[in-house]
Protein backbone atom coordinates (compact mmCIF):
# COMPACT_ATOMS: atom_id res chain seq x y z
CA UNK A 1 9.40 -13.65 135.98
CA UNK A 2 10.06 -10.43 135.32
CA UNK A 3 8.62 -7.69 137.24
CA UNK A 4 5.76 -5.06 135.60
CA UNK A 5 6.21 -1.67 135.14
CA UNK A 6 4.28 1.25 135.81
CA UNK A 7 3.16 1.56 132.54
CA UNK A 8 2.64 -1.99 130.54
CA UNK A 9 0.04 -1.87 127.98
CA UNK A 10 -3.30 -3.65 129.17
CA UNK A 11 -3.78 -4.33 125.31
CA UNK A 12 -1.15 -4.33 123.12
CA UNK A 13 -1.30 -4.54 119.29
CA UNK A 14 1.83 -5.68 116.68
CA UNK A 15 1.92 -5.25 113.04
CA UNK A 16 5.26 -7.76 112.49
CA UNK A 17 6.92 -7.03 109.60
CA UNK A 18 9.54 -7.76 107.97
CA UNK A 19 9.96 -11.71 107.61
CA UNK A 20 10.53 -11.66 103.92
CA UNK A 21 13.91 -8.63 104.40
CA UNK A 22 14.81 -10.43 106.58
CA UNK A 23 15.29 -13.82 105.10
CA UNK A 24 16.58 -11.88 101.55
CA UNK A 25 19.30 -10.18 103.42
CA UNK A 26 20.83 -14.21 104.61
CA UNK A 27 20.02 -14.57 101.02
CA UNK A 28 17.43 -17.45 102.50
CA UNK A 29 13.56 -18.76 101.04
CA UNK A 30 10.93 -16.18 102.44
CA UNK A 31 9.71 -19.38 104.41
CA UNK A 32 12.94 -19.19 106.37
CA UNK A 33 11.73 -15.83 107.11
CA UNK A 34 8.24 -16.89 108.27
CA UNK A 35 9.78 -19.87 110.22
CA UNK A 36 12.10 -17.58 112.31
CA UNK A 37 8.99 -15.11 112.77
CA UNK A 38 7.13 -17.81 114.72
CA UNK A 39 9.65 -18.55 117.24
CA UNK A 40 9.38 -14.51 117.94
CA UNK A 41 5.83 -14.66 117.97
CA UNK A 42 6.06 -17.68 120.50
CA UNK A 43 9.18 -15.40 122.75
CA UNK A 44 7.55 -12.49 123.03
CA UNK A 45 3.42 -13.73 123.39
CA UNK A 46 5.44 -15.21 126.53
CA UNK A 47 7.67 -11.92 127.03
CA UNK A 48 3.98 -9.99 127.39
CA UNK A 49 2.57 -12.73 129.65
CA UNK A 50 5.29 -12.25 132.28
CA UNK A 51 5.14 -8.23 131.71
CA UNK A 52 1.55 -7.91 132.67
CA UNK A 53 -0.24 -7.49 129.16
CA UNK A 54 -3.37 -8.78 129.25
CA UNK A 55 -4.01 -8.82 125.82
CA UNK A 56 -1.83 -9.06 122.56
CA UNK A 57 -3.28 -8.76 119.03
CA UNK A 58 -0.67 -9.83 116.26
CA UNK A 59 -1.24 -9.48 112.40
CA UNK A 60 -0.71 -12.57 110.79
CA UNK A 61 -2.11 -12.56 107.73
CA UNK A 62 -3.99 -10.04 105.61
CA UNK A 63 -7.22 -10.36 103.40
CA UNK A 64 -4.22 -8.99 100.73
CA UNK A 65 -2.00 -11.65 101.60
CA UNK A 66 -3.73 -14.42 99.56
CA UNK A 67 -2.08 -12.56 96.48
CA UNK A 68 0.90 -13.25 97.37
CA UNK A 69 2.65 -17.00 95.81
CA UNK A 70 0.96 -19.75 96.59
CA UNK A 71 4.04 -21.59 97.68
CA UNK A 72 4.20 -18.96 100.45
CA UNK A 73 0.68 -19.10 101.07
CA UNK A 74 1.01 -22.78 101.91
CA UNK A 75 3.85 -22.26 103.91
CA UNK A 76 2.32 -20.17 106.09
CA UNK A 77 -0.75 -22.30 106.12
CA UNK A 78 1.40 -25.23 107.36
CA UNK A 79 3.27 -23.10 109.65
CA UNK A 80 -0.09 -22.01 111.82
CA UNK A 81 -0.97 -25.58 112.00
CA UNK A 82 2.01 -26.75 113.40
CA UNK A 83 2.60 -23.80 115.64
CA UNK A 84 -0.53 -23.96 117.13
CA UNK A 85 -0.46 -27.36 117.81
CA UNK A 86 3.19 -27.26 119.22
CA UNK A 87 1.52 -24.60 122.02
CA UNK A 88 -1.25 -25.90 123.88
CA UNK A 89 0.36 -27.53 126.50
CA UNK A 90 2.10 -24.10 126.71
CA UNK A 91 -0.74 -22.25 126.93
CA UNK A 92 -2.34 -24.07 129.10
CA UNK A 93 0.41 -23.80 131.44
CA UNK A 94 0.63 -19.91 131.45
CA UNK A 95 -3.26 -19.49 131.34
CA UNK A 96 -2.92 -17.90 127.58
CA UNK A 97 -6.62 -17.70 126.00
CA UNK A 98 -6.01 -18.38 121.91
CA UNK A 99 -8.13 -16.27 119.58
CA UNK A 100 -8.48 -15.56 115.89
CA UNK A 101 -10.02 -12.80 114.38
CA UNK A 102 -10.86 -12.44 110.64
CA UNK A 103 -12.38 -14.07 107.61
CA UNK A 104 -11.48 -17.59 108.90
CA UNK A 105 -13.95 -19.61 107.32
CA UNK A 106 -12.22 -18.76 104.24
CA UNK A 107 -9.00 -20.97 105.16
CA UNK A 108 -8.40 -24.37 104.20
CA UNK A 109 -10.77 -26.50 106.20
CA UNK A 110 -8.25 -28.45 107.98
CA UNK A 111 -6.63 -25.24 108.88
CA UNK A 112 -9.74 -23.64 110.00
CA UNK A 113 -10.69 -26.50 111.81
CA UNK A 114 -7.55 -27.50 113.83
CA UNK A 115 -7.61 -23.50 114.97
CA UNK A 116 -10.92 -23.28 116.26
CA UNK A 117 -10.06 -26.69 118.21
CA UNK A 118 -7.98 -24.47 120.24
CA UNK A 119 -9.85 -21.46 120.60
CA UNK A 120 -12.34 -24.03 122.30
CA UNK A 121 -9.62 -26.00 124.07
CA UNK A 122 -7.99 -22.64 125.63
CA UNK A 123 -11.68 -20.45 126.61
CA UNK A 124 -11.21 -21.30 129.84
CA UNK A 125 -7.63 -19.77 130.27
CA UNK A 126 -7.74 -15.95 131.94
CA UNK A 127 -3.94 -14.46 131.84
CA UNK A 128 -3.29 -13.44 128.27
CA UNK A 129 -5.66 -13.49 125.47
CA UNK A 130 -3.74 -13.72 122.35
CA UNK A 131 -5.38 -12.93 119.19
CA UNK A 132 -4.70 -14.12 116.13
CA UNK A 133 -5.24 -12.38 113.37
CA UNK A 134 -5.75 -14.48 110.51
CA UNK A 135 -7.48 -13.30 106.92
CA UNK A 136 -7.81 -10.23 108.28
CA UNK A 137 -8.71 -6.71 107.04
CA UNK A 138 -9.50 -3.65 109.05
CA UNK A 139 -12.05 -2.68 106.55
CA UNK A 140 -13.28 -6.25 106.16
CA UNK A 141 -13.77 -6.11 110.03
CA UNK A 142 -15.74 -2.70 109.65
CA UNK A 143 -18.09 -4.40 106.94
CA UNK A 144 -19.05 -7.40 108.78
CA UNK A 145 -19.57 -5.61 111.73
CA UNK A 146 -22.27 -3.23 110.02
CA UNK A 147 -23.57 -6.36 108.30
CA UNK A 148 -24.55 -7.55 111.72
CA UNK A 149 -26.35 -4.41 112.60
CA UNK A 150 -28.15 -4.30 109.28
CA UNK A 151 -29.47 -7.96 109.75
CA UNK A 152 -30.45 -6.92 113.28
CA UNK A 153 -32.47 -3.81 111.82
CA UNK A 154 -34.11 -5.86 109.14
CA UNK A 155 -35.46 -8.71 112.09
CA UNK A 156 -36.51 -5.70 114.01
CA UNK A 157 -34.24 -6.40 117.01
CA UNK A 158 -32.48 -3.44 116.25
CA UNK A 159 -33.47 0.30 115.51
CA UNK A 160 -31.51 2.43 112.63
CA UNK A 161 -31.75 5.36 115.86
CA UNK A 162 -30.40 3.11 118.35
CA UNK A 163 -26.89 2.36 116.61
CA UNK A 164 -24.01 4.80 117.70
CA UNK A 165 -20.51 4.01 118.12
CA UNK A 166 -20.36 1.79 120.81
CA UNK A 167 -23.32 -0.52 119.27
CA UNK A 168 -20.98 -0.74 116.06
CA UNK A 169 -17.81 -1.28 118.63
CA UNK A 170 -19.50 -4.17 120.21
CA UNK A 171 -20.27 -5.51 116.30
CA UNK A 172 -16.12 -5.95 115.80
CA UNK A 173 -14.20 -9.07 116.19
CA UNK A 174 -12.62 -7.80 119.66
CA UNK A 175 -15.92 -6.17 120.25
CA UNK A 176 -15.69 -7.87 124.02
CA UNK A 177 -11.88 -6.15 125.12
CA UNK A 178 -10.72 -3.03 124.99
CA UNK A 179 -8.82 -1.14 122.35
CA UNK A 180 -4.96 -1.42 122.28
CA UNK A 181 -3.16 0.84 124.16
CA UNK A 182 -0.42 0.56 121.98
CA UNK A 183 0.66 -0.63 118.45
CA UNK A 184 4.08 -1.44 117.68
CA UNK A 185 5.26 -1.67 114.32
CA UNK A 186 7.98 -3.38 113.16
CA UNK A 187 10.37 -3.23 109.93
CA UNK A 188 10.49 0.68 109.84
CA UNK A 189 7.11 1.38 107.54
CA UNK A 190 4.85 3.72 108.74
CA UNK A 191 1.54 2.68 107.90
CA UNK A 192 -1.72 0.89 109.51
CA UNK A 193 -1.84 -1.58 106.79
CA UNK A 194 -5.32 -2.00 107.60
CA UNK A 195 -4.95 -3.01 110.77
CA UNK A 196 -7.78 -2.31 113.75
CA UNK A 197 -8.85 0.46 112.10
CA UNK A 198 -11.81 1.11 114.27
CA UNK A 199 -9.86 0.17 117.27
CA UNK A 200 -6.79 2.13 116.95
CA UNK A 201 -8.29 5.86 117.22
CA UNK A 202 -6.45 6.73 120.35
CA UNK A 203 -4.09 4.21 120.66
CA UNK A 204 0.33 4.90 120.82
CA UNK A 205 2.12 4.41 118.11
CA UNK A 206 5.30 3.16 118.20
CA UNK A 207 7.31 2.26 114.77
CA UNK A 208 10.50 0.53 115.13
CA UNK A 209 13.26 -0.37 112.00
CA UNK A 210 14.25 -3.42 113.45
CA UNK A 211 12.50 -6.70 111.40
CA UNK A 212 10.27 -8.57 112.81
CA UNK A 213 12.59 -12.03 113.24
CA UNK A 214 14.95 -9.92 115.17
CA UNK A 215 12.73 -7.99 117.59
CA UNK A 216 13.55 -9.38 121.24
CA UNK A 217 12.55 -8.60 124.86
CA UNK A 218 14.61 -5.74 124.94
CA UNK A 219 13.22 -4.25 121.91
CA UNK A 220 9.64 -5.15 123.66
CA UNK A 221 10.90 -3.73 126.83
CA UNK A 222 12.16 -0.80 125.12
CA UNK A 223 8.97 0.50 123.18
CA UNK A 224 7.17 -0.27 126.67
CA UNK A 225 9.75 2.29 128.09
CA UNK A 226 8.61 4.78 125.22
CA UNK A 227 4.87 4.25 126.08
CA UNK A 228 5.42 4.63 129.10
CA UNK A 229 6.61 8.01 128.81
CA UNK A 230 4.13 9.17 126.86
CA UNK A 231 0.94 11.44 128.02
CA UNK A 232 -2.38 10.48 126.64
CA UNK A 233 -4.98 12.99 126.26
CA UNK A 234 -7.61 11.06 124.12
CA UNK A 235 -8.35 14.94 122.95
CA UNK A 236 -8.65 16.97 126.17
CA UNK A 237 -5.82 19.31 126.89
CA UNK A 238 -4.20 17.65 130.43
CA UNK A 239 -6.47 14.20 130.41
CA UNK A 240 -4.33 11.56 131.21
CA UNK A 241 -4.92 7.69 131.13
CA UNK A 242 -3.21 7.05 134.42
């Protein structure tokens, strides 16, 4: 196992990008693409486990991404199914608690359903909390949240004077952690793509060109070196996290 450094992330975030370059430059089906993405997904959930990271939030499909074919939309569909079964022992084994966040009971049902089997299956599990996020939109997230708190006002549960930014924190899907420490992006673009929008106020940035099939431990290891580096002030002149 490999040893933790001084500076690991407690939560770390990942936009991963770059599937669909990456298949078109092997001159390969997107889905090849999407395929390879999983086994990184799988190598470096794992990769964060043994590093100390106690929680990793990945981007896995947008509330935009339904727009895209549906051939790829099934694809992907099929590919969280299988993945997720293909895991549990796995997870299980390295004490990994599986999440999703976002708009899930918009999926297929057998999709839906055979996900939530595992959030159940895996509560128990305390090393790594991996969330998934899955029909998800930053803004979305932000809407439902003050949906909650407007349903809470109108039973009376709730006052309008009462709600400040931690009530509306506690509303959002990883209303029970804390916010990432750091957000990698992969594939070079340099952009949220509504992504923990609410979450991400303070948190590092760290944008790297390489696509998301291709990322490694050593890239991992290497934007942990960055962060590590790095002095956060959370807007006070000398206030530093550690």
């Amino acid at each position: 196992m490999a040893s933790r450094g001084p500076k690991v992330p407690t939560h770390l975030a990942i936009i991963m990008d770059g599937n669909g370059r990456w298949a078109r430059q092997r001159l390969l089906p997107r889905s090849a693409g999407h395929r390879k993405g999983t086994s990184t997904v799988r190598k470096i959930a794992y990769a964060c486990s043994d590093r100390g990271v106690k929680v990793l939030t990945l981007y896995g499909f947008s509330t935009e991404n339904w727009k895209r074919t549906g051939d790829e939309v099934g694809a992907l569909m099929g590919l969280y199914e299988r993945s997720v079964r293909k895991e549990l022992g796995e997870f299980h084994r390295r004490g990994v608690q599986f999440r999703v966040i976002g708009r899930i009971h918009e999926f297929p049902e057998r999709v839906r359903n055979i996900l939530l089997e595992h959030v159940e299956a895996t509560r128990g599990n305390t090393d790594l909390i991996l969330n998934l996020a899955l029909n998800y939109g930053g803004r979305a997230e932000i809407v439902d949240g003050v949906r909650s708190l407007a349903q809470q006002v109108r039973e009376g549960s709730l006052a309008p004077d009462d709600i400040d930014e931690e009530t509306l924190g506690r509303q959002m899907y990883t209303g029970d952690l804390p916010d990432p420490d750091l957000l990698i992006r992969t594939g070079g673009d340099m952009r949220f793509s509504n992504f923990l929008l609410w979450q991400v106020a303070y948190t590092e940035l760290y944008v790297t060109k390489a696509l998301w099939p291709d990322f490694d431990e050593a890239a991992l290891d290497q934007a942990f070196q960055v962060y590590g580096g790095r002095e956060r002030r959370f807007g006070a002149a000398g206030e530093k996290l550690r």
